[in-house]
Protein backbone atom coordinates (compact mmCIF):
# COMPACT_ATOMS: atom_id res chain seq x y z
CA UNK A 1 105.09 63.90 91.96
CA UNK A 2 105.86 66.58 89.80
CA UNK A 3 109.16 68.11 90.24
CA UNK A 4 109.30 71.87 91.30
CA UNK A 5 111.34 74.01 88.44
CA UNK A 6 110.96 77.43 88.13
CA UNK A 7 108.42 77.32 85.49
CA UNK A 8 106.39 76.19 88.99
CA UNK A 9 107.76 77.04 92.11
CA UNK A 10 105.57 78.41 94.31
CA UNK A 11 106.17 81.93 95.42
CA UNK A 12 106.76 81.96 99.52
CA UNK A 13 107.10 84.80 101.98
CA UNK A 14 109.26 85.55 104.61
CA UNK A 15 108.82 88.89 107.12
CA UNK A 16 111.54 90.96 109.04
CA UNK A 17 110.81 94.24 110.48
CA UNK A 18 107.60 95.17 109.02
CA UNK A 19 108.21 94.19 105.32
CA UNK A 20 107.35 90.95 103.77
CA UNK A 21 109.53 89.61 100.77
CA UNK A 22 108.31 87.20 97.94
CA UNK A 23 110.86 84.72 97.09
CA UNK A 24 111.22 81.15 95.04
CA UNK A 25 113.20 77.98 97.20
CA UNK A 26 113.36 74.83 95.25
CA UNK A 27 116.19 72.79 93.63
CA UNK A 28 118.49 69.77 95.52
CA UNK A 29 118.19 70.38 99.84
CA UNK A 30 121.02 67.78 99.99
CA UNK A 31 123.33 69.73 97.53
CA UNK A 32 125.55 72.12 98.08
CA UNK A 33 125.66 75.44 99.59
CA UNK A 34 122.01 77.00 98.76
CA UNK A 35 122.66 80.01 95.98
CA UNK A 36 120.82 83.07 96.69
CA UNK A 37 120.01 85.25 93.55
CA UNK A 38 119.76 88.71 93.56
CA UNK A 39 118.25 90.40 90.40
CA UNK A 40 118.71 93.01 87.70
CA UNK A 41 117.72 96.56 87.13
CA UNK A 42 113.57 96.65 87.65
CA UNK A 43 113.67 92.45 87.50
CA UNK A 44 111.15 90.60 88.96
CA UNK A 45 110.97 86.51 90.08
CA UNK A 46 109.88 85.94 86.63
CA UNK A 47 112.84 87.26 84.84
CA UNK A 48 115.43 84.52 85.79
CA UNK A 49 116.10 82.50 82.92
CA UNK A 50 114.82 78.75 83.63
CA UNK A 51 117.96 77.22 81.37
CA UNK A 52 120.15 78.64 84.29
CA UNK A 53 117.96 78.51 87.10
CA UNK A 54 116.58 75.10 86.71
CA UNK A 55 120.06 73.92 85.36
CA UNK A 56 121.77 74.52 89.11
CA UNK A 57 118.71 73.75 91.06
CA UNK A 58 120.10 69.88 90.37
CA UNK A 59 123.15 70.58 92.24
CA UNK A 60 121.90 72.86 94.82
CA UNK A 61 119.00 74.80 96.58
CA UNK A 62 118.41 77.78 94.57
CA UNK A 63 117.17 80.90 96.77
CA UNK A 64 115.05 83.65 94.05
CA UNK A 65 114.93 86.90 95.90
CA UNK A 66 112.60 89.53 95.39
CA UNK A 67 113.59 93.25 97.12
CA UNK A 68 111.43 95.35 98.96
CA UNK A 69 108.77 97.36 97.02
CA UNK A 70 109.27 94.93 93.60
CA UNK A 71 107.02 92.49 92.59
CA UNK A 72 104.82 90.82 94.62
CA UNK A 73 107.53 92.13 98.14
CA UNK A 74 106.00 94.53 100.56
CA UNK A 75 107.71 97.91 101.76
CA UNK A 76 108.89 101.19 99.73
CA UNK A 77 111.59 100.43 97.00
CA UNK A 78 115.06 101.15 98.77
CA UNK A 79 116.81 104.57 97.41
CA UNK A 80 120.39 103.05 98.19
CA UNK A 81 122.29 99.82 97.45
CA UNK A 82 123.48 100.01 101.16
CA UNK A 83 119.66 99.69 102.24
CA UNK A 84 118.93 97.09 99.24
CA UNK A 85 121.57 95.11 100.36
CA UNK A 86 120.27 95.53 104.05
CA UNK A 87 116.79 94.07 103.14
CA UNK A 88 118.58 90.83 101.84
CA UNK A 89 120.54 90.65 105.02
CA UNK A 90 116.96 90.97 106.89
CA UNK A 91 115.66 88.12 104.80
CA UNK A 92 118.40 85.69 105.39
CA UNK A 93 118.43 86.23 108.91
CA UNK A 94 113.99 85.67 108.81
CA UNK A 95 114.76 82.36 106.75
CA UNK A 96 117.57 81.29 109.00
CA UNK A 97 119.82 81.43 106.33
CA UNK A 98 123.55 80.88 107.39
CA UNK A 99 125.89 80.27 104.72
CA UNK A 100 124.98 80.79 100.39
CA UNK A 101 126.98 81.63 97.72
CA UNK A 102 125.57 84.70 95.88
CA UNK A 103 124.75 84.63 92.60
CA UNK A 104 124.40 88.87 91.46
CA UNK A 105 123.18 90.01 87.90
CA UNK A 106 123.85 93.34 87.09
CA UNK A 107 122.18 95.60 90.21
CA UNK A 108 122.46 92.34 91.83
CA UNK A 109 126.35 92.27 92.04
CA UNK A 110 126.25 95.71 93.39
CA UNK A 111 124.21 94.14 96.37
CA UNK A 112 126.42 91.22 96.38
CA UNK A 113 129.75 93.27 96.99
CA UNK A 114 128.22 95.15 99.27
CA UNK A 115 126.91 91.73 101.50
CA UNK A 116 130.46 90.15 101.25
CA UNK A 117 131.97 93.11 102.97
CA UNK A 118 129.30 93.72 105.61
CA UNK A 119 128.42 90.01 106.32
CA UNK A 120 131.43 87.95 104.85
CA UNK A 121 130.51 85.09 107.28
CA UNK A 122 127.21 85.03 105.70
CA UNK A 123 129.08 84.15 102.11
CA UNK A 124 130.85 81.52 100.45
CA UNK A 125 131.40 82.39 97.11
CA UNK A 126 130.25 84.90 95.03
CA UNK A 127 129.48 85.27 90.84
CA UNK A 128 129.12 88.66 90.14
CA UNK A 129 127.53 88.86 86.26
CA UNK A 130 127.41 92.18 83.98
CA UNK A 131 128.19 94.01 87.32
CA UNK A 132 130.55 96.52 88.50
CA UNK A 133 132.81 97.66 91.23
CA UNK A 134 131.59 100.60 93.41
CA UNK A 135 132.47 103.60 91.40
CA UNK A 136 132.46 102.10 87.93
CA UNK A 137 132.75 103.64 84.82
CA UNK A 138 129.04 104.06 83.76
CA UNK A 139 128.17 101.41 86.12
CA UNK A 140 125.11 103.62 86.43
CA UNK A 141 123.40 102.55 83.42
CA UNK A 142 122.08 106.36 82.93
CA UNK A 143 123.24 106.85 79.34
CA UNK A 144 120.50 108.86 77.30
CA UNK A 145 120.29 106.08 74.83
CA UNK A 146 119.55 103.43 78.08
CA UNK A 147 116.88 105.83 79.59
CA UNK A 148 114.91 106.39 76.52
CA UNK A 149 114.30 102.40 75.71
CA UNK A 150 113.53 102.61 80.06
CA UNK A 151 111.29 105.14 80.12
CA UNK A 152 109.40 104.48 76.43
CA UNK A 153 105.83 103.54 77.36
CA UNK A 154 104.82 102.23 73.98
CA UNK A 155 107.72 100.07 73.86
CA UNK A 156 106.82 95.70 75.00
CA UNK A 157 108.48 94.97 77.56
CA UNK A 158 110.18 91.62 75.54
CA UNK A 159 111.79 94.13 73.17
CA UNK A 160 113.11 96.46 75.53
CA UNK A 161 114.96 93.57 77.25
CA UNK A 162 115.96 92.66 73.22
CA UNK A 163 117.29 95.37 73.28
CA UNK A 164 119.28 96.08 76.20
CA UNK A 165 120.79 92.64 76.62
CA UNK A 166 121.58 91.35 73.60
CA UNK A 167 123.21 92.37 70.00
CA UNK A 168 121.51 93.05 67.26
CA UNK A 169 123.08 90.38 65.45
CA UNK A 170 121.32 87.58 63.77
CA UNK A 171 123.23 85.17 66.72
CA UNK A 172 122.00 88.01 69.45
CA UNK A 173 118.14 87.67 68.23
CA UNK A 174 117.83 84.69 68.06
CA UNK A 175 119.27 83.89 71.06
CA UNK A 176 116.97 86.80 72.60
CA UNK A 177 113.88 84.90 71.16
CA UNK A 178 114.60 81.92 72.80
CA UNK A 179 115.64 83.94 75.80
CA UNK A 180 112.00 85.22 75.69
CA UNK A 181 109.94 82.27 74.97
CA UNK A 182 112.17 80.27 78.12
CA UNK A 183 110.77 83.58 80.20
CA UNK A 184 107.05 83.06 79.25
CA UNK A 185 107.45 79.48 79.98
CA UNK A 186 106.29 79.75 83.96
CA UNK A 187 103.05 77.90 84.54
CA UNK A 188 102.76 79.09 88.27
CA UNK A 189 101.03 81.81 89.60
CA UNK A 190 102.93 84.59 87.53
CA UNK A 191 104.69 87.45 89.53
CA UNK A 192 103.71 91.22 89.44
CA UNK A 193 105.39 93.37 87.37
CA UNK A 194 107.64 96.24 88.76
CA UNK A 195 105.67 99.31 89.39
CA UNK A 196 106.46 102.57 88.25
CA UNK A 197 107.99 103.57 91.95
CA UNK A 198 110.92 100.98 91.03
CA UNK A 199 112.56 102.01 88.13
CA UNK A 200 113.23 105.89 89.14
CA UNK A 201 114.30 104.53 92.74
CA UNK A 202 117.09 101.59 91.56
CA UNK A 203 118.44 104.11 89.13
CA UNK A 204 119.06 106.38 91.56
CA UNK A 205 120.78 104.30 93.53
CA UNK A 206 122.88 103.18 90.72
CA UNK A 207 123.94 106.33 89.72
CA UNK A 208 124.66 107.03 93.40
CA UNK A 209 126.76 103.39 93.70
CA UNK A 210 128.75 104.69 90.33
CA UNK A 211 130.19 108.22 91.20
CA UNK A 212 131.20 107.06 94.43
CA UNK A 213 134.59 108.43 94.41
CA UNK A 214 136.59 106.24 96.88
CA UNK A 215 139.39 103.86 96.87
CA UNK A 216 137.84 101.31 94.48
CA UNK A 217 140.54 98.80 94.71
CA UNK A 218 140.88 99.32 98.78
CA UNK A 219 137.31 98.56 98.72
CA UNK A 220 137.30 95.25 96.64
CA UNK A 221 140.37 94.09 98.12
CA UNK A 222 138.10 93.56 101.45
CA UNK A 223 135.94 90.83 99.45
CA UNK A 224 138.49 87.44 100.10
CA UNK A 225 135.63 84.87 99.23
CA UNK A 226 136.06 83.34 95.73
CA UNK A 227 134.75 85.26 92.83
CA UNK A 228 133.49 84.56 89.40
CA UNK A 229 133.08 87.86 87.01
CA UNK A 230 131.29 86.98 83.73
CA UNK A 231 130.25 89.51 81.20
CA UNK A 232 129.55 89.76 77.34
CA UNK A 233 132.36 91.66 75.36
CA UNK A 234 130.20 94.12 74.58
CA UNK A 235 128.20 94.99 77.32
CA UNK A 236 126.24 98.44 76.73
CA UNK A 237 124.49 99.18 80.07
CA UNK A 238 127.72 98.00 82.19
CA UNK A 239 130.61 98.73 80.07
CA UNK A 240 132.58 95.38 80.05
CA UNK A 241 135.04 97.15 81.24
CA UNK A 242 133.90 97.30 84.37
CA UNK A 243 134.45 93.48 84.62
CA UNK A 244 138.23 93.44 84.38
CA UNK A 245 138.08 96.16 87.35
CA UNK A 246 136.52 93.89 89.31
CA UNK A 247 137.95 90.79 87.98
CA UNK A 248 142.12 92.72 88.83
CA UNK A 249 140.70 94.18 92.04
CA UNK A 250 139.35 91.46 93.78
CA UNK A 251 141.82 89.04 95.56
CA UNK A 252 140.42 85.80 94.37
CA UNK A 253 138.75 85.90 91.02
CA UNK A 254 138.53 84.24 87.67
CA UNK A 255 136.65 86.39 84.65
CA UNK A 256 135.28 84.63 81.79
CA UNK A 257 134.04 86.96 78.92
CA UNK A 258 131.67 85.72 76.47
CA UNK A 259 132.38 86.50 72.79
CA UNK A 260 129.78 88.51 70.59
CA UNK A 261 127.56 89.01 73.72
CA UNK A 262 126.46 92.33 75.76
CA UNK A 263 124.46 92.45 79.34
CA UNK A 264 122.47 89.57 78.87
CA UNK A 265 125.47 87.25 78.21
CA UNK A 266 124.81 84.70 80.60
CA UNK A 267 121.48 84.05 78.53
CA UNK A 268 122.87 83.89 75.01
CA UNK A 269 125.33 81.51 76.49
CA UNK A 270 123.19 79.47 79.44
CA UNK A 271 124.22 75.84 78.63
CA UNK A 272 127.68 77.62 78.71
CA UNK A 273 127.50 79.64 81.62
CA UNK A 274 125.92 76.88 83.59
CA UNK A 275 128.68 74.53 83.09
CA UNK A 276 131.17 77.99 84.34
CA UNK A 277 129.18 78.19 87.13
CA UNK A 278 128.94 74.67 88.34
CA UNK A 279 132.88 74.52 87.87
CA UNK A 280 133.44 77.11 90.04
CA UNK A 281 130.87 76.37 92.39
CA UNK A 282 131.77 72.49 92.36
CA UNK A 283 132.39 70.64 96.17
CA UNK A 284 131.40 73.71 97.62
């Protein structure tokens, strides 16, 4: 039989109150705690990097989440991360989902925060990865240079993710190529690409998430799970920063910062941050 990988895995669908959500379940059933994945800015299924995703899927189920209104997911795009974060709350409960550890990338860790405080029995750990706290310092990734390279038509979209996730170092592209060529590697049926609705609705509600102006260490001192922070040192579209707020804010974390890396960190280092992550996920 041929094992299921991400390269493969077929896409499934779950409903809750009217909407129907795409998602990818594969990887060990009689691991550990399943790990739920919530994605970047405008990502789709097919963005997750197969050297991470397929890496963990040995130790544990891994749970690929698409949002409403991306991809190949049903419903309008939600305007707020309170109501993203609500969909994935409405998808756990339709796939009986009880306990996960949350793995959040970027726009994903804003979601992730935002579960661990309104369903902390739902959560068991949580790795929060070029992410910020509610109320971040340019946590809302609306920096003219950033929106240009978004909103250029004529621009592939393999070099605008070049681009915004790694350096433009010799190290940083190649590392981006092989970032790339790991992304084109699915053989399954292939996901849809985010339509043009997304984009103008998730930065909204990432600008929104970053001029909150509220007690941003109250707020992450009410997330007690376990918590990995992991960011490049030079992270462009979430200041890095932004990671050492989290990392002093929250009561139980460890931060790891990746040298010579920006947003996409966790891909220029994947062997690396695999082994991170399965430390800090390991017995649980």
């Amino acid at each position: 039989m041929t094992p299921v990988t991400s390269s493969n895995a077929p896409t499934q669908y779950a409903e809750a109150e009217g909407v129907r959500y795409a998602y990818r379940r594969f990887g060990n059933a009689n691991g550990g705690c399943p790990l739920l994945c919530l994605q970047h800015f405008t990502g789709t299924l097919d963005n997750w990097d197969p050297a991470i995703i397929d890496a963990l899927s040995a130790d544990r189920e891994i749970i690929l989440f698409e949002n409403a209104g991306v991809g190949r997911s049903g419903g309008a795009v939600p305007a707020t991360i309170e109501a993203m974060a609500r969909h994935v709350l409405r998808f756990a409960d339709a796939i009986a989902l009880r306990k996960c550890h949350i793995l959040g990338y970027s726009l994903g860790g804003f979601l992730a925060q935002d579960i661990a405080i309104t369903r902390p029995e739902l959560v068991a750990r949580v790795i929060l990865s070029g992410s910020a706290p509610q109320g971040g310092e340019g946590a809302g990734m609306d920096r003219p240079e950033l929106v240009a390279i978004y909103t250029d038509g004529e621009m592939p979209m393999p070099e605008k993710l070049k681009r915004l996730f790694f350096p433009a170092t010799p190290a940083g592209t190649a590392a981006a190529q092989a970032f790339l060529e790991r992304l084109a590697s699915r053989t399954g049926e292939p996901d849809l690409p985010a339509s043009t609705e997304v984009a103008p609705a998730q930065l909204g509600a990432m600008i929104a998430w970053a001029n909150w102006e509220g007690d941003v260490t109250g707020k992450l001192g009410k997330i007690p799970h376990p918590v990995l922070v992991t960011n490049g040192d030079n992270d462009t579209m979430i200041p890095t920063r932004n990671s050492f707020v989290l990392a002093e804010g929250l009561p139980d974390a460890t931060l790891i910062v990746y040298p010579n890396a920006g947003h996409g960190a966790l891909f220029q280092y994947a062997p690396t941050y695999v082994a991170h992550v399965r430390e800090f996920l390991r017995g649980a």
